[in-house]
Protein backbone atom coordinates (compact mmCIF):
# COMPACT_ATOMS: atom_id res chain seq x y z
CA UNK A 1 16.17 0.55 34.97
CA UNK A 2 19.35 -0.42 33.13
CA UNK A 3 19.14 -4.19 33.53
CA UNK A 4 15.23 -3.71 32.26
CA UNK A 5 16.31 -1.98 29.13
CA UNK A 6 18.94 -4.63 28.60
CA UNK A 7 16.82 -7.22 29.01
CA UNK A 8 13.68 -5.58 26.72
CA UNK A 9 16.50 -4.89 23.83
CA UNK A 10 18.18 -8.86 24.05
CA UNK A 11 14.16 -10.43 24.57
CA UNK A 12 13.28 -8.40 21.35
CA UNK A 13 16.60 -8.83 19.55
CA UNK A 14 16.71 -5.08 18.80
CA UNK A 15 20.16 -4.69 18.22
CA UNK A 16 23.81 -6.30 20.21
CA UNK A 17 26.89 -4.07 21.63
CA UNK A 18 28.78 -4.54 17.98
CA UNK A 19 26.34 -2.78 15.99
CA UNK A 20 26.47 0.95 15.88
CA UNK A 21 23.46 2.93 16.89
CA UNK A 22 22.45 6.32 15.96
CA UNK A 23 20.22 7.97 18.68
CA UNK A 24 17.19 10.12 17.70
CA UNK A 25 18.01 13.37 20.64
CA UNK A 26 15.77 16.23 20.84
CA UNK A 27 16.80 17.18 24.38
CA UNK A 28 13.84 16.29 25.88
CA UNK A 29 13.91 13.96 29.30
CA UNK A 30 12.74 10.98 27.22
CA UNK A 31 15.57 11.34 24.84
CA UNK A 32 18.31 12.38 27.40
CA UNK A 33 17.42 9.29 29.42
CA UNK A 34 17.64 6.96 26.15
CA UNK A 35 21.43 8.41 25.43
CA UNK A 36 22.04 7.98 28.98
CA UNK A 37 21.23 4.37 28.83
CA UNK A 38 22.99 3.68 25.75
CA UNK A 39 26.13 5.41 26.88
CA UNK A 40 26.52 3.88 30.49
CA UNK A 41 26.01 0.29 28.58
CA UNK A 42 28.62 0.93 26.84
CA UNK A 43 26.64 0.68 23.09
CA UNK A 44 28.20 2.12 19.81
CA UNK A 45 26.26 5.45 19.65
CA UNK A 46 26.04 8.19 17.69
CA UNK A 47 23.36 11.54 18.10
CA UNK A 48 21.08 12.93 15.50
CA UNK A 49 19.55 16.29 16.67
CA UNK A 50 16.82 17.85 14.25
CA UNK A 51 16.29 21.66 14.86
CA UNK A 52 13.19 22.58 12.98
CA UNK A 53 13.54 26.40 13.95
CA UNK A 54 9.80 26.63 15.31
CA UNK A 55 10.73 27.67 18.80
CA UNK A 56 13.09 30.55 18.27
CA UNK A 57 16.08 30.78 20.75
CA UNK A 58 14.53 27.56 22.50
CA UNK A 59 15.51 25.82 19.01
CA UNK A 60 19.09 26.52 18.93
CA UNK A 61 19.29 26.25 22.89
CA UNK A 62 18.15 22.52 22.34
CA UNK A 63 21.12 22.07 19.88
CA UNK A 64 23.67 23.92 21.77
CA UNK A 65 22.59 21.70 25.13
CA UNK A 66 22.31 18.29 22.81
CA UNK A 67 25.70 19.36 21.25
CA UNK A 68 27.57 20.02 24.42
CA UNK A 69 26.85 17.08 26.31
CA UNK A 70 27.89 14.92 23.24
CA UNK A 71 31.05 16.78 23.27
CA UNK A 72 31.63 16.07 27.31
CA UNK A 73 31.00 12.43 26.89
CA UNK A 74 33.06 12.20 23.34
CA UNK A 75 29.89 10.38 21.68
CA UNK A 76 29.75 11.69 17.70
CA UNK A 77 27.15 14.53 17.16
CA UNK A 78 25.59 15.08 14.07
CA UNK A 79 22.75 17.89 13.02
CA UNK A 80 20.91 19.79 10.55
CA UNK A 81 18.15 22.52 10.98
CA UNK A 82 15.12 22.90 8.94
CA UNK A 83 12.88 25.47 7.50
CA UNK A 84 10.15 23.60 8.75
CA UNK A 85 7.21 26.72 8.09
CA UNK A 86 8.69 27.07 4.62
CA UNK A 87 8.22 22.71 3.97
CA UNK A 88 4.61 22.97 5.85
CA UNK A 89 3.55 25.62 3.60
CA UNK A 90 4.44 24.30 0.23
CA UNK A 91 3.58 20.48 1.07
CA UNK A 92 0.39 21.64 2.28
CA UNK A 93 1.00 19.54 5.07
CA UNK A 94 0.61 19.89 9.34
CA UNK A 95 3.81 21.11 11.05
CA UNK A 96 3.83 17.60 12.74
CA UNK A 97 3.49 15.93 9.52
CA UNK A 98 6.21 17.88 8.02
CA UNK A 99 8.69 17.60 11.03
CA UNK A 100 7.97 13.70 10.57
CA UNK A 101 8.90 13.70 6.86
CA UNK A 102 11.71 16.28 7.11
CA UNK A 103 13.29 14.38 10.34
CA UNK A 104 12.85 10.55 8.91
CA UNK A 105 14.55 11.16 5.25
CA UNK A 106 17.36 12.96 7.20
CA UNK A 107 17.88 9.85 9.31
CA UNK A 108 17.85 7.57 6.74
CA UNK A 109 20.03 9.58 4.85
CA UNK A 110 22.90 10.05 8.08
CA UNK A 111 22.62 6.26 8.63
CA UNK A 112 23.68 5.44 5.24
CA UNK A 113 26.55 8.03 4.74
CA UNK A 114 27.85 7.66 8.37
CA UNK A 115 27.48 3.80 8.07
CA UNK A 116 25.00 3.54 10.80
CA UNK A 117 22.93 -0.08 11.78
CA UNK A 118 19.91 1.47 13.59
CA UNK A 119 18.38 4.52 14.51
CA UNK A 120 17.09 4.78 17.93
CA UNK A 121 14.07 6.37 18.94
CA UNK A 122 12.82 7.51 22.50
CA UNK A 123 8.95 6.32 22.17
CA UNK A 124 8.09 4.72 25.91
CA UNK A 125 5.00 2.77 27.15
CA UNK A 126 2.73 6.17 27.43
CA UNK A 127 3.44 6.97 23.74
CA UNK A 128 2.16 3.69 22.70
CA UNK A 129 -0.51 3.87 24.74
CA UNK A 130 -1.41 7.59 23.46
CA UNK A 131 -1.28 6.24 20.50
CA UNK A 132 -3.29 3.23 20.78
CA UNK A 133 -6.40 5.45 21.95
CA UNK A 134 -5.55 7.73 18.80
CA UNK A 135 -5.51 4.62 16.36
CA UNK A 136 -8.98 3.69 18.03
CA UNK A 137 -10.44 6.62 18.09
CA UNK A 138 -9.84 7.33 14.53
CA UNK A 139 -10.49 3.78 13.21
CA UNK A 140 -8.40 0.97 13.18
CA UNK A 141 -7.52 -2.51 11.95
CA UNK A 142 -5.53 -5.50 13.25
CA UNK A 143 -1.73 -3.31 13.24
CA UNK A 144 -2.91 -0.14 14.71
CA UNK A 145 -4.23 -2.59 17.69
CA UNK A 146 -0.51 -3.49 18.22
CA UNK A 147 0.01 0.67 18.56
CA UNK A 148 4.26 1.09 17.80
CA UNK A 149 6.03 -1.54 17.13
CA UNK A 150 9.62 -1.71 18.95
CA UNK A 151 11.40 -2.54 15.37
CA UNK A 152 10.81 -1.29 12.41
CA UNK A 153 13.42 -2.67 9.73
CA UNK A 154 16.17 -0.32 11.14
CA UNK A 155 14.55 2.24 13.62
CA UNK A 156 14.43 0.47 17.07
CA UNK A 157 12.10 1.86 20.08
CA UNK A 158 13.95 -0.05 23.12
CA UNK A 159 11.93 2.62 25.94
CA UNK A 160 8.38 1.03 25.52
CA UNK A 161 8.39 -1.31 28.55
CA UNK A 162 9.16 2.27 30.52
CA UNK A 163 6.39 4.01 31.47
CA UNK A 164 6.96 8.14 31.89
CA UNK A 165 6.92 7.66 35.45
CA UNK A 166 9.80 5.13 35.33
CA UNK A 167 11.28 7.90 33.18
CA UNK A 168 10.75 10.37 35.65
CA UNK A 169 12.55 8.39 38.50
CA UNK A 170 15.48 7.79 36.63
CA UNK A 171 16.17 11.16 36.19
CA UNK A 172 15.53 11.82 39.52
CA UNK A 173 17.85 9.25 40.64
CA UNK A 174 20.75 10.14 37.89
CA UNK A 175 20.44 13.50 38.25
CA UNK A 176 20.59 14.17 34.64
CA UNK A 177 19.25 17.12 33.11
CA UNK A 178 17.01 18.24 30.14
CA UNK A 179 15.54 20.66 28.00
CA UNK A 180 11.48 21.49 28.14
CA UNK A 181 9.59 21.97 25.32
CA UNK A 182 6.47 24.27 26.44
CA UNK A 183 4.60 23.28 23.30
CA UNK A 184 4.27 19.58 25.34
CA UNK A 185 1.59 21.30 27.69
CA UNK A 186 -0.66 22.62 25.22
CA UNK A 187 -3.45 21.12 24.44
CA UNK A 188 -3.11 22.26 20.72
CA UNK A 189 -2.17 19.07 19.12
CA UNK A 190 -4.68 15.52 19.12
CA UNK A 191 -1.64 13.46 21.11
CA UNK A 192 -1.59 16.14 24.06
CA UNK A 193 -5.56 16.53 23.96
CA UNK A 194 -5.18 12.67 24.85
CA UNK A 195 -2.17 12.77 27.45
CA UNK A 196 -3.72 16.16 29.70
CA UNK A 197 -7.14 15.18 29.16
CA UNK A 198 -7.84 12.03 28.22
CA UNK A 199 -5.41 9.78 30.40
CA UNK A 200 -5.85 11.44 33.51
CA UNK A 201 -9.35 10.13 33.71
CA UNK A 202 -8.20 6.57 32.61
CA UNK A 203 -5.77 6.44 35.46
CA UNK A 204 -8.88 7.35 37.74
CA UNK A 205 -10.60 4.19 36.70
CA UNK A 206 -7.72 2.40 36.68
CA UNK A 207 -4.44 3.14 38.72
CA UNK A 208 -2.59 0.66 37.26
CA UNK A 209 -3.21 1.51 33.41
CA UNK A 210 0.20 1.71 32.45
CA UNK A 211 0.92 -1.99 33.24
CA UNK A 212 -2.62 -3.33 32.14
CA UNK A 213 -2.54 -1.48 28.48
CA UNK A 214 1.16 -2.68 28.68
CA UNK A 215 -0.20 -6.24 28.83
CA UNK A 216 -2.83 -5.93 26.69
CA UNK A 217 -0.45 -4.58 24.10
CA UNK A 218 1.46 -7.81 24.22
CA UNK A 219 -1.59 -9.64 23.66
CA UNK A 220 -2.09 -7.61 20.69
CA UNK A 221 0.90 -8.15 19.16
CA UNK A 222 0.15 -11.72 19.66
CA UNK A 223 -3.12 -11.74 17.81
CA UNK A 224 -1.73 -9.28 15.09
CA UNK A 225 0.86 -12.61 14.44
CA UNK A 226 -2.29 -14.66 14.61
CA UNK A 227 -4.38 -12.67 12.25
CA UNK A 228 -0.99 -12.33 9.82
CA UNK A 229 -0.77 -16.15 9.70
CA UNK A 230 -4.77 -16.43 8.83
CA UNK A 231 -4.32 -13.20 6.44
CA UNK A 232 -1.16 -15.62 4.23
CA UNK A 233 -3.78 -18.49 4.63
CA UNK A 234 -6.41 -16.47 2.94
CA UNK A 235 -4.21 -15.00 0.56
CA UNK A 236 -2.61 -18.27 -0.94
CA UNK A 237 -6.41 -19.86 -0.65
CA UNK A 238 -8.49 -17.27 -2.21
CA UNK A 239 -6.59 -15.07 -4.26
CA UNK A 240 -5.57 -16.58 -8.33
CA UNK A 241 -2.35 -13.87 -9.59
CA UNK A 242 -3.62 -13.55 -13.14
CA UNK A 243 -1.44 -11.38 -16.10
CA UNK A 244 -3.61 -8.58 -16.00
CA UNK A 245 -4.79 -8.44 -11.95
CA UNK A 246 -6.09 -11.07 -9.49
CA UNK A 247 -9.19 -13.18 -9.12
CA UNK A 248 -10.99 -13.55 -6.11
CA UNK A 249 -13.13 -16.41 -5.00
CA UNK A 250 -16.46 -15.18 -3.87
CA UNK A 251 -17.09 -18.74 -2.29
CA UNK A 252 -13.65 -19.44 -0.88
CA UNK A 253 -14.13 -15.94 0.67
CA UNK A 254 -17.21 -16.43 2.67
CA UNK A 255 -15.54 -20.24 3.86
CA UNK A 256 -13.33 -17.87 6.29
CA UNK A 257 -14.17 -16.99 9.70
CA UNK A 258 -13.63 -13.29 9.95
CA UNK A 259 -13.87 -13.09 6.40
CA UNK A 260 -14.69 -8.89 5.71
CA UNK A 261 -11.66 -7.99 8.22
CA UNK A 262 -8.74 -10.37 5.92
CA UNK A 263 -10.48 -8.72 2.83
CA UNK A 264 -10.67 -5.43 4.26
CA UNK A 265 -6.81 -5.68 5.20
CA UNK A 266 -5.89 -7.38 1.73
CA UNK A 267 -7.45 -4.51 -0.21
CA UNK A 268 -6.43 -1.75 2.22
CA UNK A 269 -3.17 -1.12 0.16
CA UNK A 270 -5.05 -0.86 -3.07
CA UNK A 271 -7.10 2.10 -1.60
CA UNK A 272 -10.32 0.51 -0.90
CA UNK A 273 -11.93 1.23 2.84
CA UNK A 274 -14.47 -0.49 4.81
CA UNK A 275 -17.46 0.28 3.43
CA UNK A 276 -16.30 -0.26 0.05
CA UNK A 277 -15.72 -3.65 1.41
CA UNK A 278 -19.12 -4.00 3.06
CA UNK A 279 -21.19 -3.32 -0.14
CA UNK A 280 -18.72 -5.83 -2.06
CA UNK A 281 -20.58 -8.39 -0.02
CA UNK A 282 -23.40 -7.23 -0.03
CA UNK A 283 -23.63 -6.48 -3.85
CA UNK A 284 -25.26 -9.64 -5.95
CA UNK A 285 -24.96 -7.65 -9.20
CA UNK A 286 -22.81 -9.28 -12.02
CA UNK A 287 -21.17 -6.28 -13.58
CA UNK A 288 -20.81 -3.65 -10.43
CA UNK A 289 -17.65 -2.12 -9.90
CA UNK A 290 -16.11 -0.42 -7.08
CA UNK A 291 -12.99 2.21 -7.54
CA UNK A 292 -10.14 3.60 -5.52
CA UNK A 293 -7.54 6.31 -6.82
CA UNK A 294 -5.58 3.37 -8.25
CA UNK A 295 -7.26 0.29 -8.76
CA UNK A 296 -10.90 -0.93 -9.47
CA UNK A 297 -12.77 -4.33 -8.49
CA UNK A 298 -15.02 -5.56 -10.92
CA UNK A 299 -17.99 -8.29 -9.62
CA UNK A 300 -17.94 -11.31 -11.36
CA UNK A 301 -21.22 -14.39 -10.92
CA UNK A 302 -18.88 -16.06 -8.96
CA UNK A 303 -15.94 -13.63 -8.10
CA UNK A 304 -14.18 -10.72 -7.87
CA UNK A 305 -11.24 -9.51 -10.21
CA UNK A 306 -8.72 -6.69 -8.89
CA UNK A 307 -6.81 -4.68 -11.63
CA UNK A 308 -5.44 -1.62 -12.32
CA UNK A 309 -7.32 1.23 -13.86
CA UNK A 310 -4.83 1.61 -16.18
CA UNK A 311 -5.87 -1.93 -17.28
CA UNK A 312 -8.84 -0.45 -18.84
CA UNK A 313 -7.84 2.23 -20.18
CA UNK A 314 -7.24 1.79 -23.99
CA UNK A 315 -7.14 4.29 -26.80
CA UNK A 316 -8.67 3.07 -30.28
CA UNK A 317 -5.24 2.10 -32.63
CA UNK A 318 -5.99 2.60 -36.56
CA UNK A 319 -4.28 0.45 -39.04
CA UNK A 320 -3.89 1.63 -42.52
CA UNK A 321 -2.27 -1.36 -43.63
CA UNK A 322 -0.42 -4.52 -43.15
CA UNK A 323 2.41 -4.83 -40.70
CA UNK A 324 2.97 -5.68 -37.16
CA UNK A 325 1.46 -3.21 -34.22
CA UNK A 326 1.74 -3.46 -30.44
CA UNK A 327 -0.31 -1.89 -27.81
CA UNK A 328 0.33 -2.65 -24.34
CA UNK A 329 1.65 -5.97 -23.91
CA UNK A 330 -0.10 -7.37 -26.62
CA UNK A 331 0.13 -7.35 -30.66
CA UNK A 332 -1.66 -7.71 -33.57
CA UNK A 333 -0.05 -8.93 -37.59
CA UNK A 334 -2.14 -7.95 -40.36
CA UNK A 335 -0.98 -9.63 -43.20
CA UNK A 336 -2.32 -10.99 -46.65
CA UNK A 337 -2.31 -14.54 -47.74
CA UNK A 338 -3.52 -17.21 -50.05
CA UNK A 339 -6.46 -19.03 -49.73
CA UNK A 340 -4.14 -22.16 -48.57
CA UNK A 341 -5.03 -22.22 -44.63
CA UNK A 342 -4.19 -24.76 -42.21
CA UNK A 343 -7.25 -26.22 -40.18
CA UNK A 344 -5.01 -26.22 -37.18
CA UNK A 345 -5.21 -22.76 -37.64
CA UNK A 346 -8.60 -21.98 -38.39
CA UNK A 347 -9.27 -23.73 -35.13
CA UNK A 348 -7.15 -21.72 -33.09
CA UNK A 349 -8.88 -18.32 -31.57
CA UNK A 350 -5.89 -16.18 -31.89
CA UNK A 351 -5.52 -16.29 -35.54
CA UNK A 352 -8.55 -14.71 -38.18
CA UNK A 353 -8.97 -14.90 -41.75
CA UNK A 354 -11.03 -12.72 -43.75
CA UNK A 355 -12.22 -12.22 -47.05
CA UNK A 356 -9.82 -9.34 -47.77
CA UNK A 357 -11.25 -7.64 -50.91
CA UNK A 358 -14.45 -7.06 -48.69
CA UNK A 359 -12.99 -4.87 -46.32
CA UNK A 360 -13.21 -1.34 -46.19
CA UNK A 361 -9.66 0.33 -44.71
CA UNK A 362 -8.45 1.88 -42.47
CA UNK A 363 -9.67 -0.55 -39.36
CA UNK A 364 -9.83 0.21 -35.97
CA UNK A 365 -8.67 -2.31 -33.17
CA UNK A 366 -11.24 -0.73 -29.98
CA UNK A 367 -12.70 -2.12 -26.89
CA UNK A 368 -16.39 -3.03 -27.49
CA UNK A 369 -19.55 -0.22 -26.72
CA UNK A 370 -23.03 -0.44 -25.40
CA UNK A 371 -25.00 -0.98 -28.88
CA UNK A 372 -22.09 -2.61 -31.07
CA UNK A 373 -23.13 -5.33 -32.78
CA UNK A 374 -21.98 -7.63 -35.43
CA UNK A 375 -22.66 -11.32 -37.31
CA UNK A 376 -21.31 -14.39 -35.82
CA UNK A 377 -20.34 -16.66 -37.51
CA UNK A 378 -22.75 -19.46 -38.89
CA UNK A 379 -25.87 -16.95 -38.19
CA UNK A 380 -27.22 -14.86 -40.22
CA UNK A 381 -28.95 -12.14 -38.71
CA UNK A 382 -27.17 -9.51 -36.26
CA UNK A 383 -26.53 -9.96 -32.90
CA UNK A 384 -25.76 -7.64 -30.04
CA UNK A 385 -22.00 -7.79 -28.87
CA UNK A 386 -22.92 -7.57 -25.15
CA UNK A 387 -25.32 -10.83 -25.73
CA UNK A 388 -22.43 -12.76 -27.55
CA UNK A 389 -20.57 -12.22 -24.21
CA UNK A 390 -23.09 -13.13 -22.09
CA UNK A 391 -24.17 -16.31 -23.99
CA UNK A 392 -20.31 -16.91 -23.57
CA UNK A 393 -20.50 -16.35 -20.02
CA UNK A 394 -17.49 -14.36 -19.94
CA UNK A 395 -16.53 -12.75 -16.45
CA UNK A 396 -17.25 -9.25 -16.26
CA UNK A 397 -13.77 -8.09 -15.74
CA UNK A 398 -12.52 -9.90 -19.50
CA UNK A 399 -15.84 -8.25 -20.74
CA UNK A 400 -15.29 -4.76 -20.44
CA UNK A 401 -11.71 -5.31 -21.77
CA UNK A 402 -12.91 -7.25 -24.99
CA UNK A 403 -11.59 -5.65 -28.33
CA UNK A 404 -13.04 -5.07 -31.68
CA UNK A 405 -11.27 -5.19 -34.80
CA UNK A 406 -13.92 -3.07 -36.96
CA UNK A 407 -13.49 -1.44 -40.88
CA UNK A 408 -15.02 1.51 -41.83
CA UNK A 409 -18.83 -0.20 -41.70
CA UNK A 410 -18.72 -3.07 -39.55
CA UNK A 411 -17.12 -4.97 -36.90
CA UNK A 412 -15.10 -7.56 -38.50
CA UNK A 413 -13.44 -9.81 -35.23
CA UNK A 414 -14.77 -10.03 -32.13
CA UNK A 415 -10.91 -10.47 -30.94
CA UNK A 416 -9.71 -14.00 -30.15
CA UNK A 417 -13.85 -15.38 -30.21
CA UNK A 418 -15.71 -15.08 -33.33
CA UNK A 419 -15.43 -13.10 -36.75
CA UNK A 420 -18.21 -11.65 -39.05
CA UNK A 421 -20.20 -14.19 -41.44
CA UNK A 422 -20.43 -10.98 -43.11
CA UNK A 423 -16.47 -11.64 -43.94
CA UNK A 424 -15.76 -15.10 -43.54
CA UNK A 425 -13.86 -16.51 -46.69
CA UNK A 426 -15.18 -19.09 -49.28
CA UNK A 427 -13.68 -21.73 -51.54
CA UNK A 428 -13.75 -19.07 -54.26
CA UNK A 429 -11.38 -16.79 -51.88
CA UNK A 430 -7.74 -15.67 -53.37
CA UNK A 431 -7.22 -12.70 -51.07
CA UNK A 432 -7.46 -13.77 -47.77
CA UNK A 433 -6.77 -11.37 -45.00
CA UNK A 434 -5.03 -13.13 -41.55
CA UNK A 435 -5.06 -11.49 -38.23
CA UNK A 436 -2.90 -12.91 -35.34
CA UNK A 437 -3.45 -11.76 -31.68
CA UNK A 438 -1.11 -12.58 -28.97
C-alpha cells in the first residue's frame, strides 16, 4: 500500500517530501489511514480537524481521539468547531452544503496563516466512483465524467487509486484504529443511498467494478484533455472579444463536430443550460433572445452576440445645456459653433451639426422604442427608426442598444448614423449646434 501511494502521488506530481502538507482528519478509517501514510513516509504534515457539533459527545470524542494521536506522534494539530445548525439555518443551505463551505474557507484560511503548500484530502477510488454515478444521474458534462480530480490548485486527493477495500486491509494489517460515524449507514443522504443501495448491485454484475470504473475514469480524464484542447480550438475559432460582449459565428459553429456540447460548456459559466442551448440552434429568428441571471444572447442573421444585461440597461440622460456628459463608458459634447465646418468632419459619424436655433431644450440622449420615428437625412417624409436599422442591416445586438438624441418634439440624431432633415443646417446657418459621440 505504501509504495502504491508513493508511486500515485510522484506519477501525478501531487506534491514532494519538502513541501509541507496539511491533512484534512475527521477520524474516520479513510482519514486515519491517509495520516498514517503520510507520517510513516516521512512527509511534512500537519492535521486540520473540523468539529461541526452535529453529533453531540461523538463530536468532541472525534477531536479528543484526532488530537491525541497527533500529540503521540508529535505531528502539529490544529482545530476549530462550528455552529454548523446555526450556518445551515441562516444560509438556507443543506447541513452537507454548509459543512462544505464552513470546512473549505477554514482550510484555506489555516494554510495561509500556518504557511501550508497543500491540503490533503482522504477521497479514495469508491468516492469517485459514488460520485461519478451522482454526476450522471443528475446530469453531466465533459468534467463531471472525470468525477474528482486528484489536484485541485492546492487540495491534493493522493487515496483515489485505493479502493475501500484496500483501505480496509490496511487497517487490518496496521492495526490502527478509528472513530465511526453512525450517520455513514444511513441511508438519509443521496451519496449513502448510492454506496448501501446502489453499488451493491453494481458489484453483482460486475465483481471487479472497482478496477473497471477505475480504468474507465482514466479514460475520462483523457477525453476531458481531449475535449479541453477542441473546447480552446473552438473558442479562439468562433468566438470575436468585442468592447461591449462577444460575437459568435453561427457558421463557424455548426463547422465543429460536437458542436452543441463546446457551446453548451462555453456558455455554462454565463448561466445558460442545455436547452437554452438547444433552441439557440434551433431558433432562425433574427431578433430572439435568450437570458440567464447574468447575461443575455441576442440572435443575429448570421450570429450570436453574448453581453451582459447590464449592457442594456440604460436610463434616459437630459441635457439642459452645453457641456460635456458621460454615461457608461461613453460621452457626449454639446457645444455651439459657427457655421465654419470642416468636411472631414461632416463626413465622420461621430460628430453632428444642427441647426441650433431650431431646437427645442432640454434633449434627451435614450435608447430607441417600438414606434420612434424620425427624418433622415436627404428624405423628406418620416421614416420608422426600426426600418432605418434594418435597411442598415445592423445586428440585432447593436440594435437594441442604438441611442436617440431627441428635443422636446422630435428625434434629432439617430446617434453616430443619421440626423433629422428636419434640423440639418443651411448656408444661411450662424448657430450651428455640434454633437460629438465617442
Amino acid at each position: 500500500m505504501e509504495e502504491k501511494f508513493l508511486a500515485y502521488i510522484n506519477k501525478h506530481q501531487l506534491f514532494t517530501l519538502v513541501d509541507r502538507v496539511m491533512v484534512a482528519v475527521s477520524g474516520g478509517k479513510d482519514s486515519m489511514v491517509l495520516l498514517h501514510l503520510l507520517h510513516a513516509l516521512k512527509f511534512k504534515i500537519g492535521v486540520a480537524h473540523c468539529n461541526f457539533q452535529l453529533r453531540a459527545e461523538d463530536s468532541d470524542g472525534d477531536e479528543a481521539f484526532v488530537r491525541t494521536f497527533c500529540e503521540e506522534h508529535e505531528i502539529p494539530f490544529f482545530s476549530v468547531k462550528f455552529e454548523t445548525k446555526k450556518y445551515t439555518a441562516r444560509a438556507k443551505v443543506s447541513t452537507q452544503m454548509a459543512a462544505r463551505t464552513l470546512r473549505y474557507e477554514w482550510f484555506e484560511k489555516l494554510l495561509k496563516e500556518e504557511k501550508y503548500d497543500y491540503l490533503a484530502t482522504a477521497h479514495h477510488l469508491n468516492d469517485s466512483i459514488e460520485t461519478l454515478i451522482l454526476n450522471i444521474s443528475k446530469g453531466t458534462g465533459p468534467k463531471g465524467l472525470s468525477s474528482i480530480p486528484n489536484k485541485t490548485q492546492n487540495i491534493v486527493r493522493p487515496l483515489l487509486f485505493a479502493s475501500s477495500e484496500n483501505i480496509k486491509n490496511y487497517i487490518d494489517t496496521n492495526a490502527i484504529t478509528w472513530r465511526e460515524d453512525v450517520s455513514n449507514a444511513t441511508t438519509d443522504y443521496q451519496r449513502n443511498k448510492i454506496r448501501h443501495e446502489v453499488m451493491p448491485v453494481l458489484k453483482e454484475i460486475n465483481p471487479g467494478l472497482e478496477q473497471t470504473v477505475s480504468i474507465n475514469l482514466e479514460r475520462f480524464v483523457d477525453l476531458r484533455a481531449i475535449f479541453e484542447h477542441q473546447l480552446s480550438e473552438f473558442e479562439k475559432q468562433v468566438l470575436e472579444i468585442q468592447s461591449d460582449g462577444v460575437l459568435i459565428d453561427f457558421e463557424k459553429v455548426m463547422a465543429f463536430a460536437g458542436h452543441p456540447l463546446l457551446l453548451e460548456e462555453y456558455l455554462k459559466p454565463f448561466g445558460f443550460n442545455i436547452n437554452q442551448v438547444k433552441d439557440m440552434l434551433a431558433s432562425n429568428n433574427s431578433g430572439t433572445s435568450f437570458l440567464s441571471e447574468s447575461h443575455q444572447i441576442l440572435c443575429g442573421r448570421k450570429s450570436w452576440f453574448l453581453s451582459e444585461k447590464s449592457q442594456h440597461e440604460f436610463k434616459p440622460l437630459v441635457i439642459s445645456g452645453f457641456g460635456e456628459f458621460s454615461f457608461g463608458v461613453n460621452k457626449l459634447i454639446v457645444e455651439k459653433v459657427g457655421s465654419d465646418i470642416a468636411t472631414a468632419d461632416l463626413k465622420n459619424p461621430s460628430f453632428a451639426f444642427l441647426e441650433l436655433d431650431k431646437i427645442q431644450w432640454p434633449l434627451t440622449l435614450r435608447t430607441w422604442q417600438q414606434g420612434d420615428v424620425f427624418v433622415p437625412f436627404g428624405m423628406k417624409g418620416k421614416k420608422l427608426i426600426s426600418d432605418f436599422l434594418i435597411d442598415l442591416k445592423i445586428e440585432p445586438h447593436h440594435k437594441k442598444t442604438q441611442l436617440l438624441l431627441c428635443d422636446q418634439t422630435q428625434v434629432l440624431w439617430v446617434c453616430k448614423r443619421r440626423i433629422s432633415d428636419n434640423y440639418r443646417c443651411s448656408e444661411n446657418s450662424k448657430n450651428v449646434l455640434k454633437l460629438t459621440f465617442f
